[in-house]
C-alpha atoms as a PDB file:
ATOM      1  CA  UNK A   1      -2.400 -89.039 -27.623  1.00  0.00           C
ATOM      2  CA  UNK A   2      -4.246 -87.992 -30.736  1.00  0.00           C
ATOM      3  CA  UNK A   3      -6.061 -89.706 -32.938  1.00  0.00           C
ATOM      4  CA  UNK A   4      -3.711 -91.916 -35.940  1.00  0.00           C
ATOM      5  CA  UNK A   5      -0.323 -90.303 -33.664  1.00  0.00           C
ATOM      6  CA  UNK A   6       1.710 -93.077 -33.584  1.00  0.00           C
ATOM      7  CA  UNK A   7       4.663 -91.799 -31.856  1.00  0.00           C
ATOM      8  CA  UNK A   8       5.995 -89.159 -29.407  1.00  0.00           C
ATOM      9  CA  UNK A   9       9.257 -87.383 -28.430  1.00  0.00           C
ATOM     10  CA  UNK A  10      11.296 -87.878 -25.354  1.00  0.00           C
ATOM     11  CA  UNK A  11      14.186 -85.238 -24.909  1.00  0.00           C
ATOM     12  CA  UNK A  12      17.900 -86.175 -23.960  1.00  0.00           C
ATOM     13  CA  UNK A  13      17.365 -83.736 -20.930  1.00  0.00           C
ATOM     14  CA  UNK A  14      15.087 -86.715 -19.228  1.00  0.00           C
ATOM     15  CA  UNK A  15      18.317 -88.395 -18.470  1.00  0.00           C
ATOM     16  CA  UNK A  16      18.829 -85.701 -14.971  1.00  0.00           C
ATOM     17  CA  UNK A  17      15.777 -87.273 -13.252  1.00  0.00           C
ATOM     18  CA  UNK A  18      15.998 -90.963 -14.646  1.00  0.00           C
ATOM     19  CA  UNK A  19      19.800 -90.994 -13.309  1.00  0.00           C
ATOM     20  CA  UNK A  20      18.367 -90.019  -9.645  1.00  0.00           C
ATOM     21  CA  UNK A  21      16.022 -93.398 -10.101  1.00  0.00           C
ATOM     22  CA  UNK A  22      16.569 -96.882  -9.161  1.00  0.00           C
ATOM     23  CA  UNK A  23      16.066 -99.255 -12.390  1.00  0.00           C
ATOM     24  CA  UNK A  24      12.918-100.543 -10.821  1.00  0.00           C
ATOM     25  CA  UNK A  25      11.295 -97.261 -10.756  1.00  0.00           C
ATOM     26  CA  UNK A  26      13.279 -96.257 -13.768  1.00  0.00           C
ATOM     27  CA  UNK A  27      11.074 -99.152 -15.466  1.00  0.00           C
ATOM     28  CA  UNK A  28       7.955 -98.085 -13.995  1.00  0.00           C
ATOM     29  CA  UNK A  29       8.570 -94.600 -15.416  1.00  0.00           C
ATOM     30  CA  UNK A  30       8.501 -95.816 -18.623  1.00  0.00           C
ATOM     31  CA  UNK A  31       5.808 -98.175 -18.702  1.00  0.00           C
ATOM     32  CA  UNK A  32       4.088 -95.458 -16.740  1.00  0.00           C
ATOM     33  CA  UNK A  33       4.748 -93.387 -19.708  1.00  0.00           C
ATOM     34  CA  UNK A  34       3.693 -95.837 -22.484  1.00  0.00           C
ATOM     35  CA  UNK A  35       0.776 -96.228 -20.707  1.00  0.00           C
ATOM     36  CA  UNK A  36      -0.444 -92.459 -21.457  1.00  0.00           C
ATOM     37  CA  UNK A  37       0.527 -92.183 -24.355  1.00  0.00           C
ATOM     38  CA  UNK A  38      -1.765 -94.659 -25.337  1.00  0.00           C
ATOM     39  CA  UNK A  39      -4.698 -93.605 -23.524  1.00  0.00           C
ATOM     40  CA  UNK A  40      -4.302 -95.692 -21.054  1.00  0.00           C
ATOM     41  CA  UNK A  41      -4.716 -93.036 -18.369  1.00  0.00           C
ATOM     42  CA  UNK A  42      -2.313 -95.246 -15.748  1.00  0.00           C
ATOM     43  CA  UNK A  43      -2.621 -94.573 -12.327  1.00  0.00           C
ATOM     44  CA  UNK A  44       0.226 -94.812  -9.603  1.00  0.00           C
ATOM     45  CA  UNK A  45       0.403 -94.818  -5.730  1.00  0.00           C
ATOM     46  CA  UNK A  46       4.346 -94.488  -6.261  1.00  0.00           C
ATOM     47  CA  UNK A  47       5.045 -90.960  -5.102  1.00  0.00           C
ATOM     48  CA  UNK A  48       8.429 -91.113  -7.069  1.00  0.00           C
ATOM     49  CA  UNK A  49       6.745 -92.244 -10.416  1.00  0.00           C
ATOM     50  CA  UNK A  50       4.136 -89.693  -9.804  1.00  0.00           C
ATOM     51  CA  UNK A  51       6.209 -86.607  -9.490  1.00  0.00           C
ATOM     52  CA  UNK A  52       8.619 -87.668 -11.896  1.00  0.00           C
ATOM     53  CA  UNK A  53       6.049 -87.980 -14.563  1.00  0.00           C
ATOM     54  CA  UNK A  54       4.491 -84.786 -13.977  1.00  0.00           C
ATOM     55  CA  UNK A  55       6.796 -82.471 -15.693  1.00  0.00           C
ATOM     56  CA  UNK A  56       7.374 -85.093 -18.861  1.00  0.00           C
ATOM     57  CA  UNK A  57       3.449 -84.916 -18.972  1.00  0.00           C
ATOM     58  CA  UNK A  58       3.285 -81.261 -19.802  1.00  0.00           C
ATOM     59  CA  UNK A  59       6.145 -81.591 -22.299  1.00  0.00           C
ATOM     60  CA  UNK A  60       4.160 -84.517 -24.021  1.00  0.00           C
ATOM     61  CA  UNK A  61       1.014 -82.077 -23.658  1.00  0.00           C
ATOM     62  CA  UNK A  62       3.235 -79.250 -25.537  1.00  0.00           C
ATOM     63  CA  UNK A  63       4.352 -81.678 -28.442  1.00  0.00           C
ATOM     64  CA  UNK A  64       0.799 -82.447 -28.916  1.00  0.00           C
ATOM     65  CA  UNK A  65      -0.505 -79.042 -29.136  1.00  0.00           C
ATOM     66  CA  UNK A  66       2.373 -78.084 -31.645  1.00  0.00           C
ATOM     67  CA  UNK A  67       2.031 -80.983 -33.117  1.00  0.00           C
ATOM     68  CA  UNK A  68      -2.022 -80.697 -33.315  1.00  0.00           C
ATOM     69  CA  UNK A  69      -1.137 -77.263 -34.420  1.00  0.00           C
ATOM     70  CA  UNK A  70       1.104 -78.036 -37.709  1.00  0.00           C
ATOM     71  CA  UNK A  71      -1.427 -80.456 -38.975  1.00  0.00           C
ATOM     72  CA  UNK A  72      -4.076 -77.697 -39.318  1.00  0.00           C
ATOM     73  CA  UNK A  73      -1.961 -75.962 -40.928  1.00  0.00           C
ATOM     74  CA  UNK A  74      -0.826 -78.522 -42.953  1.00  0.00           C
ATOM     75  CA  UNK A  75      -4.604 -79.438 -44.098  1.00  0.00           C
ATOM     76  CA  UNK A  76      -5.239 -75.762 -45.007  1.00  0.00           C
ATOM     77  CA  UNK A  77      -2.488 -75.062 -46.930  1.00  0.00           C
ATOM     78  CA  UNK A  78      -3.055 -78.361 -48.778  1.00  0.00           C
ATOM     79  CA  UNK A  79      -6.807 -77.289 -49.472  1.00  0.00           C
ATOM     80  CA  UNK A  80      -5.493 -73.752 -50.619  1.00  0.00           C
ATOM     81  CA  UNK A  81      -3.112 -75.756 -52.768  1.00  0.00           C
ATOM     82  CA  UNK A  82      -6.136 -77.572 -54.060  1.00  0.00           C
ATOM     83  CA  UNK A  83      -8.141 -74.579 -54.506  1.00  0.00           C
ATOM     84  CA  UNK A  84      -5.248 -72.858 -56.731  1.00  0.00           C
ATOM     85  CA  UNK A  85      -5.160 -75.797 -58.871  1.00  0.00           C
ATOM     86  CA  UNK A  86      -9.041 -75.743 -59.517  1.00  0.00           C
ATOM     87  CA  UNK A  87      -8.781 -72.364 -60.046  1.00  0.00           C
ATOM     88  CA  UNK A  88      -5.744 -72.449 -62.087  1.00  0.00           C
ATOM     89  CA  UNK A  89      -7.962 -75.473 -64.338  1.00  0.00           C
ATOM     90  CA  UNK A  90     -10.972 -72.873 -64.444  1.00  0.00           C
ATOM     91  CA  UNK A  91      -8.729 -70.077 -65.842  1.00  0.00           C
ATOM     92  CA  UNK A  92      -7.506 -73.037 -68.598  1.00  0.00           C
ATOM     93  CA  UNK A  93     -10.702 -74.395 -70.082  1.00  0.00           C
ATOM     94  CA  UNK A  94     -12.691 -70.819 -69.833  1.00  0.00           C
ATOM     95  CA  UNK A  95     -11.855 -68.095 -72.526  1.00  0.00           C
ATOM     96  CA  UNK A  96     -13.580 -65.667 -70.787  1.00  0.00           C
ATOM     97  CA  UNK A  97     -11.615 -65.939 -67.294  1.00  0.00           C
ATOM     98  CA  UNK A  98      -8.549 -66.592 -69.213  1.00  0.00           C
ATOM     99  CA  UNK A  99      -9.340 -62.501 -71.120  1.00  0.00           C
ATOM    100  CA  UNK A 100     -10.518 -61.034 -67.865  1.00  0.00           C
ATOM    101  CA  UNK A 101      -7.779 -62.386 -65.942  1.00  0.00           C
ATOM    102  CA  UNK A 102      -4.085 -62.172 -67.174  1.00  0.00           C
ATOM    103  CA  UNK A 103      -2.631 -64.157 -63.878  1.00  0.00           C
ATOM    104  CA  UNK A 104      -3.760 -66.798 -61.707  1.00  0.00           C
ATOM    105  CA  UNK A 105      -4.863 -65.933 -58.165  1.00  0.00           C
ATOM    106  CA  UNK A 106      -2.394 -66.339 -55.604  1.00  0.00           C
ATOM    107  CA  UNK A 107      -2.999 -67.875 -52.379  1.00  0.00           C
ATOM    108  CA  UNK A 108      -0.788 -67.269 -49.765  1.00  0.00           C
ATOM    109  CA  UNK A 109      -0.138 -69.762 -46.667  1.00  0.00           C
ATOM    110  CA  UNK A 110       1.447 -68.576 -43.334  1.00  0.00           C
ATOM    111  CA  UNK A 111       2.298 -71.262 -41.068  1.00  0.00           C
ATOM    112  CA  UNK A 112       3.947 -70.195 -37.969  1.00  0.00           C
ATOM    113  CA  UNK A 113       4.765 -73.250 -35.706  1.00  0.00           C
ATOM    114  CA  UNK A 114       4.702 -70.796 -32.361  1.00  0.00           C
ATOM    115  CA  UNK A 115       2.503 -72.265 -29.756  1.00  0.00           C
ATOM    116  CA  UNK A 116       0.968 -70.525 -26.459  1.00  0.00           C
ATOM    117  CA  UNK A 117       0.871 -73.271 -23.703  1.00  0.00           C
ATOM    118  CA  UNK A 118      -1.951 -72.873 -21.279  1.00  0.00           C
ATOM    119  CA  UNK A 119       0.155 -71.701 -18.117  1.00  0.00           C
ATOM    120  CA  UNK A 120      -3.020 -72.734 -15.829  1.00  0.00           C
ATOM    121  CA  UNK A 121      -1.631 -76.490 -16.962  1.00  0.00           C
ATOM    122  CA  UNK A 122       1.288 -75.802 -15.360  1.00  0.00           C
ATOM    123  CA  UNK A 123      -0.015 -74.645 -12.193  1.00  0.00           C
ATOM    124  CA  UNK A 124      -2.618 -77.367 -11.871  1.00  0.00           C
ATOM    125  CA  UNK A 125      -0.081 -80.060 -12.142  1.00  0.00           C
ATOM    126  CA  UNK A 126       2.138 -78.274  -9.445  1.00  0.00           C
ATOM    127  CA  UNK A 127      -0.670 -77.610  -7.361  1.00  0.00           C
ATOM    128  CA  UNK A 128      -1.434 -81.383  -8.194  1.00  0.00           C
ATOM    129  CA  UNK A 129       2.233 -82.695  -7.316  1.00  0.00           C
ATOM    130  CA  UNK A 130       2.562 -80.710  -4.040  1.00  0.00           C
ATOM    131  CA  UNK A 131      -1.058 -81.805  -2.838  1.00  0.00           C
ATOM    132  CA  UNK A 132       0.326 -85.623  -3.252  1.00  0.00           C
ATOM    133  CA  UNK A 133       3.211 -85.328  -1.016  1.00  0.00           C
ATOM    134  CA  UNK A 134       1.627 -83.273   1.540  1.00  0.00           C
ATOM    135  CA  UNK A 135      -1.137 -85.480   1.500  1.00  0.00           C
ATOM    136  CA  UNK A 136       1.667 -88.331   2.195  1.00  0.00           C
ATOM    137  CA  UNK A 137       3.560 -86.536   4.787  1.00  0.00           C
ATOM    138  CA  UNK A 138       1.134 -84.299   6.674  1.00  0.00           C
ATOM    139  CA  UNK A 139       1.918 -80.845   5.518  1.00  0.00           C
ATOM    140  CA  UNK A 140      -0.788 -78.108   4.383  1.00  0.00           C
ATOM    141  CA  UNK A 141      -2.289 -78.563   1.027  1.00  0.00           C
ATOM    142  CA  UNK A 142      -2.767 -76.019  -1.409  1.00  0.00           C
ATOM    143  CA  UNK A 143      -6.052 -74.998  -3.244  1.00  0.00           C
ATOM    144  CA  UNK A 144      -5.008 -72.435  -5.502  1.00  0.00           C
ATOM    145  CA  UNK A 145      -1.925 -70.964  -7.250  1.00  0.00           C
ATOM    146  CA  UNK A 146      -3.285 -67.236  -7.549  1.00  0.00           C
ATOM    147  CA  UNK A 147      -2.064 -63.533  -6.232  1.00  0.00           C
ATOM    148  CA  UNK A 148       1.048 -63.200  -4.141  1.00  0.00           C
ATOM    149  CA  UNK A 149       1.423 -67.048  -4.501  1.00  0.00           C
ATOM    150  CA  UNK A 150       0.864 -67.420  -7.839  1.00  0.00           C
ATOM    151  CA  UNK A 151       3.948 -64.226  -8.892  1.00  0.00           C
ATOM    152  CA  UNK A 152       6.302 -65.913  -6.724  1.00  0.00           C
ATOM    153  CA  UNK A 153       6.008 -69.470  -8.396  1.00  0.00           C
ATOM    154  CA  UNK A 154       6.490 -67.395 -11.861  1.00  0.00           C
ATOM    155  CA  UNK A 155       9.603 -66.017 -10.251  1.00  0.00           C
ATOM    156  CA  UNK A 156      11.014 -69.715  -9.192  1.00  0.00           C
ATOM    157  CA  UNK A 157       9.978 -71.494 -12.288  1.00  0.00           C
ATOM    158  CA  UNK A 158      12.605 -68.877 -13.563  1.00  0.00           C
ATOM    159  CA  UNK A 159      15.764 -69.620 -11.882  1.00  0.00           C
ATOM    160  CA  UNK A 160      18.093 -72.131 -12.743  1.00  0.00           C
ATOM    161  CA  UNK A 161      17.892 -74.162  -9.711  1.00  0.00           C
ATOM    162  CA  UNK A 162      14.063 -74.100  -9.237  1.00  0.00           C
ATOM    163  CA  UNK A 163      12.565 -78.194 -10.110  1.00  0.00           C
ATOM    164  CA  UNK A 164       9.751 -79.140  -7.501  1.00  0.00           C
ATOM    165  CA  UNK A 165      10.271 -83.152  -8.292  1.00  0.00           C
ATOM    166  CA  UNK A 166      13.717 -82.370  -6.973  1.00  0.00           C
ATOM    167  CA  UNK A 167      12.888 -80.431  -4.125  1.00  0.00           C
ATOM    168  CA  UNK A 168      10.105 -82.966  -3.018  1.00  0.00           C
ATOM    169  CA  UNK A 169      12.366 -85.904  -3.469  1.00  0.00           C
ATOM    170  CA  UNK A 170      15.032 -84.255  -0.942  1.00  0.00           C
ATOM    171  CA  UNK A 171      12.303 -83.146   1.457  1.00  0.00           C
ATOM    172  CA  UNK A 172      11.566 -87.115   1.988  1.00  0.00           C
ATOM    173  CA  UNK A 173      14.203 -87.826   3.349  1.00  0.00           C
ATOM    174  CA  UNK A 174      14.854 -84.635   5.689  1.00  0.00           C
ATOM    175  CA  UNK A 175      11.612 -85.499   8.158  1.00  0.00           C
ATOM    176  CA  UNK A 176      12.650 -82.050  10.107  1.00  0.00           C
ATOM    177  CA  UNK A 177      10.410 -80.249   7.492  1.00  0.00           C
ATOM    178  CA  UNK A 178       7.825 -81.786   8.108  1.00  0.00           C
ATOM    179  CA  UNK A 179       7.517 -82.026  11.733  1.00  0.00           C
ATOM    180  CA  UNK A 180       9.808 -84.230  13.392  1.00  0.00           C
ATOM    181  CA  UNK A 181      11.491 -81.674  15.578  1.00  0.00           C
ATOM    182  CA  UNK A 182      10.784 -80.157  19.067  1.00  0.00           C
ATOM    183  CA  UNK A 183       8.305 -77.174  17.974  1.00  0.00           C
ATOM    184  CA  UNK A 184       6.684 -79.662  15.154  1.00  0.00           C
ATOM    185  CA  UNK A 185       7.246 -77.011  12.455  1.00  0.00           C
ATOM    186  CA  UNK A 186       6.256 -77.909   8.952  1.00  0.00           C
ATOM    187  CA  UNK A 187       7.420 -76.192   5.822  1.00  0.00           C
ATOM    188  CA  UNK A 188       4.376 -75.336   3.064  1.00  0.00           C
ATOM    189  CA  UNK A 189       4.386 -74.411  -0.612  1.00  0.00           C
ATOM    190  CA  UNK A 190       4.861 -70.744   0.205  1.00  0.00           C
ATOM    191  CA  UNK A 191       7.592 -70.881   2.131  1.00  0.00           C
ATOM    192  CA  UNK A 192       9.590 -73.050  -0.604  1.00  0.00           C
ATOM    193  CA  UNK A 193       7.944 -70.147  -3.319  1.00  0.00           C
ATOM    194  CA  UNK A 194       9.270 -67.328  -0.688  1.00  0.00           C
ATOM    195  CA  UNK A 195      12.781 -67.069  -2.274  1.00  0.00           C
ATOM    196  CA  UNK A 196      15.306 -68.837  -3.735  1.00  0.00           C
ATOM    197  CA  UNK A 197      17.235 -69.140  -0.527  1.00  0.00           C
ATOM    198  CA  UNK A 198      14.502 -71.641   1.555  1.00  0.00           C
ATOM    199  CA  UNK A 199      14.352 -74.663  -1.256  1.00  0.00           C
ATOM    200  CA  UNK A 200      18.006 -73.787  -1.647  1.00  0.00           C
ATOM    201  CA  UNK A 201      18.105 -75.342   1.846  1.00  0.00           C
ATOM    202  CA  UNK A 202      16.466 -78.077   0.990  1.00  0.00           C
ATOM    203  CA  UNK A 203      18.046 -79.387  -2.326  1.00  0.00           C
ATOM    204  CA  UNK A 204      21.347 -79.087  -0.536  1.00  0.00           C
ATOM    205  CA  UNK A 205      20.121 -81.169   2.290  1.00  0.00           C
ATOM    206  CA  UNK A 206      20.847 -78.416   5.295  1.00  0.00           C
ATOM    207  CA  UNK A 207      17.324 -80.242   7.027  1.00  0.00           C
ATOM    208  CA  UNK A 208      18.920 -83.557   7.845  1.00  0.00           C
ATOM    209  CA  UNK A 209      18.732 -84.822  11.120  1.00  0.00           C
ATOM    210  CA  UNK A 210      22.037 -86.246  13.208  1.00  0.00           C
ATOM    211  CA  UNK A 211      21.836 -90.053  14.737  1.00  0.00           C
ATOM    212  CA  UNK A 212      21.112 -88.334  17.725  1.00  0.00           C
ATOM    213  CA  UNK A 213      18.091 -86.542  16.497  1.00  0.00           C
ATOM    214  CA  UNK A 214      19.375 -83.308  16.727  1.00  0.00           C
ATOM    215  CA  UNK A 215      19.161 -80.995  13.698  1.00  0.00           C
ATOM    216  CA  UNK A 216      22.082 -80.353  11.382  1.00  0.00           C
ATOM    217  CA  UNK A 217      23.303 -78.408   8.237  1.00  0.00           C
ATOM    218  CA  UNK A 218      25.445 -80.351   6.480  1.00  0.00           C
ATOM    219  CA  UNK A 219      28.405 -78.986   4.167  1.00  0.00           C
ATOM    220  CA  UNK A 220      29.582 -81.385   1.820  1.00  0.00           C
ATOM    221  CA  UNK A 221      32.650 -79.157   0.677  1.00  0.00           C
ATOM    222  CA  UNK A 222      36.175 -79.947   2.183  1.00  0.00           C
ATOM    223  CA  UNK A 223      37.108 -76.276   2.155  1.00  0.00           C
ATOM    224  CA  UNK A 224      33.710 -75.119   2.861  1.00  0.00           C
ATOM    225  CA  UNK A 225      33.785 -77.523   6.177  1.00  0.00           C
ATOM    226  CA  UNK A 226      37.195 -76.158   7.294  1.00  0.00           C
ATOM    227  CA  UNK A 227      35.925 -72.790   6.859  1.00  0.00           C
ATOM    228  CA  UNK A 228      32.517 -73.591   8.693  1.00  0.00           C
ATOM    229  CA  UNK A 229      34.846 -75.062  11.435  1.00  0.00           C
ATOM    230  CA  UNK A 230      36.960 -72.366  11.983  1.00  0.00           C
ATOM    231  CA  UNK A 231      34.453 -69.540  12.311  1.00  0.00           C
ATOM    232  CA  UNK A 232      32.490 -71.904  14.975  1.00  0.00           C
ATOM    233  CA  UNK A 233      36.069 -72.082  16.984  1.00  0.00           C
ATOM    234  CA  UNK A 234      36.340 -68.307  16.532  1.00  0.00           C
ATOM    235  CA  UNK A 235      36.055 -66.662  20.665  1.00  0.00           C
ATOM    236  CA  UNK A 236      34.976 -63.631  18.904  1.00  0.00           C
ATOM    237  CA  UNK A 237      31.782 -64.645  17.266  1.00  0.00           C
ATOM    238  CA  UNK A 238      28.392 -66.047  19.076  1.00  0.00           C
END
């Protein structure tokens, strides 16, 4: 936090990811958030805490520079209000000024409250958040968001659907992805940046595994199950 900030912003929006928490880690969260805002720079081995903090660490980072931002301004237009006032008391107790110069000087203030964010923020805490699970659970690391790589994570940050803390906390528990099957595949960043279809897969959980190990694809849907079941009992179709 800045310097004499004594308090911060946390949006209605946070409630999505705190609901998918148990109240332990919901409390951890918070202290874990406390914690930075006072400088505190806390450290976690929780991979939960960590990945839910990261995205609630670049909005805190965006209130601060907007917030960093409109107290410039704020100082400058009060010294330009200060300077007008001098000036206006120059113009008053000089007869000369007050012949040459029929008005007072005007000093205009533009304050525009727009602020660019630093996207290479956002990458380095993605690149930061993937690197800690793979790290965990034995799947390639990333040392760069750039190129090829780099457009397609544009393109997913995009879409609706597209939240990495989400998609990393539903990849725990489907061990297929990272390779507990009989080839030992493993899924990487690019193939969840590919398209929207692959972490798609994994949000709705298609990379469970059955009790008997075998790989499934589940459909949660009543109708979509009946449908599913059907078209497998079809002769006609492979």
């Amino acid at each position: 936090m800045a310097e004499n900030k004594k308090s911060f912003v946390l949006y209605c929006d946070l409630i999505h990811t705190v609901k998918e928490l148990s109240f332990t880690d919901a409390g951890k969260l918070f202290k874990h958030i406390l914690a930075y805002v006072n400088d505190e720079n806390p450290q976690t081995d929780s991979l939960i805490i960590k990945v839910a903090f990261q995205p609630i660490k670049q909005q805190l980072k965006r209130d601060l520079v907007k917030w960093e931002g409109i107290r410039e301004k704020r100082s400058e237009a009060g010294k330009a209000s200060a300077n007008k006032r001098q000036q206006k008391q120059q113009v008053l107790t000089s007869v000369n000024k007050a012949q040459q110069s029929s008005t007072n000087p005007t000093v205009t203030v533009n304050v525009n409250d727009t602020v660019n964010v630093n996207d290479n923020d956002i990458y380095k805490d993605t690149m930061e958040m993937w690197n800690f699970f793979a790290d965990k659970y034995g799947v390639s690391k990333i040392t760069d968001i750039t190129g090829q790589r780099k457009a397609k994570l544009k393109t997913r940050l995009k879409e609706e659907h597209f939240n990495l803390l989400e998609i990393l906390k539903k990849a725990e528990k489907q061990s297929f992805l990272y390779g507990d099957s009989d080839n030992n595949w493993k899924f990487n960043f690019d193939w969840v940046v590919k398209n929207e279809g692959n972490y798609k897969k994994i949000l709705e959980e298609q990379y469970l595994r059955s009790k008997n190990g075998a790989h499934q694809q589940l459909i949660t849907d009543d109708k979509l199950r009946s449908f599913a079941e059907s078209i497998a009992n079809d002769p006609d179709l492979e």
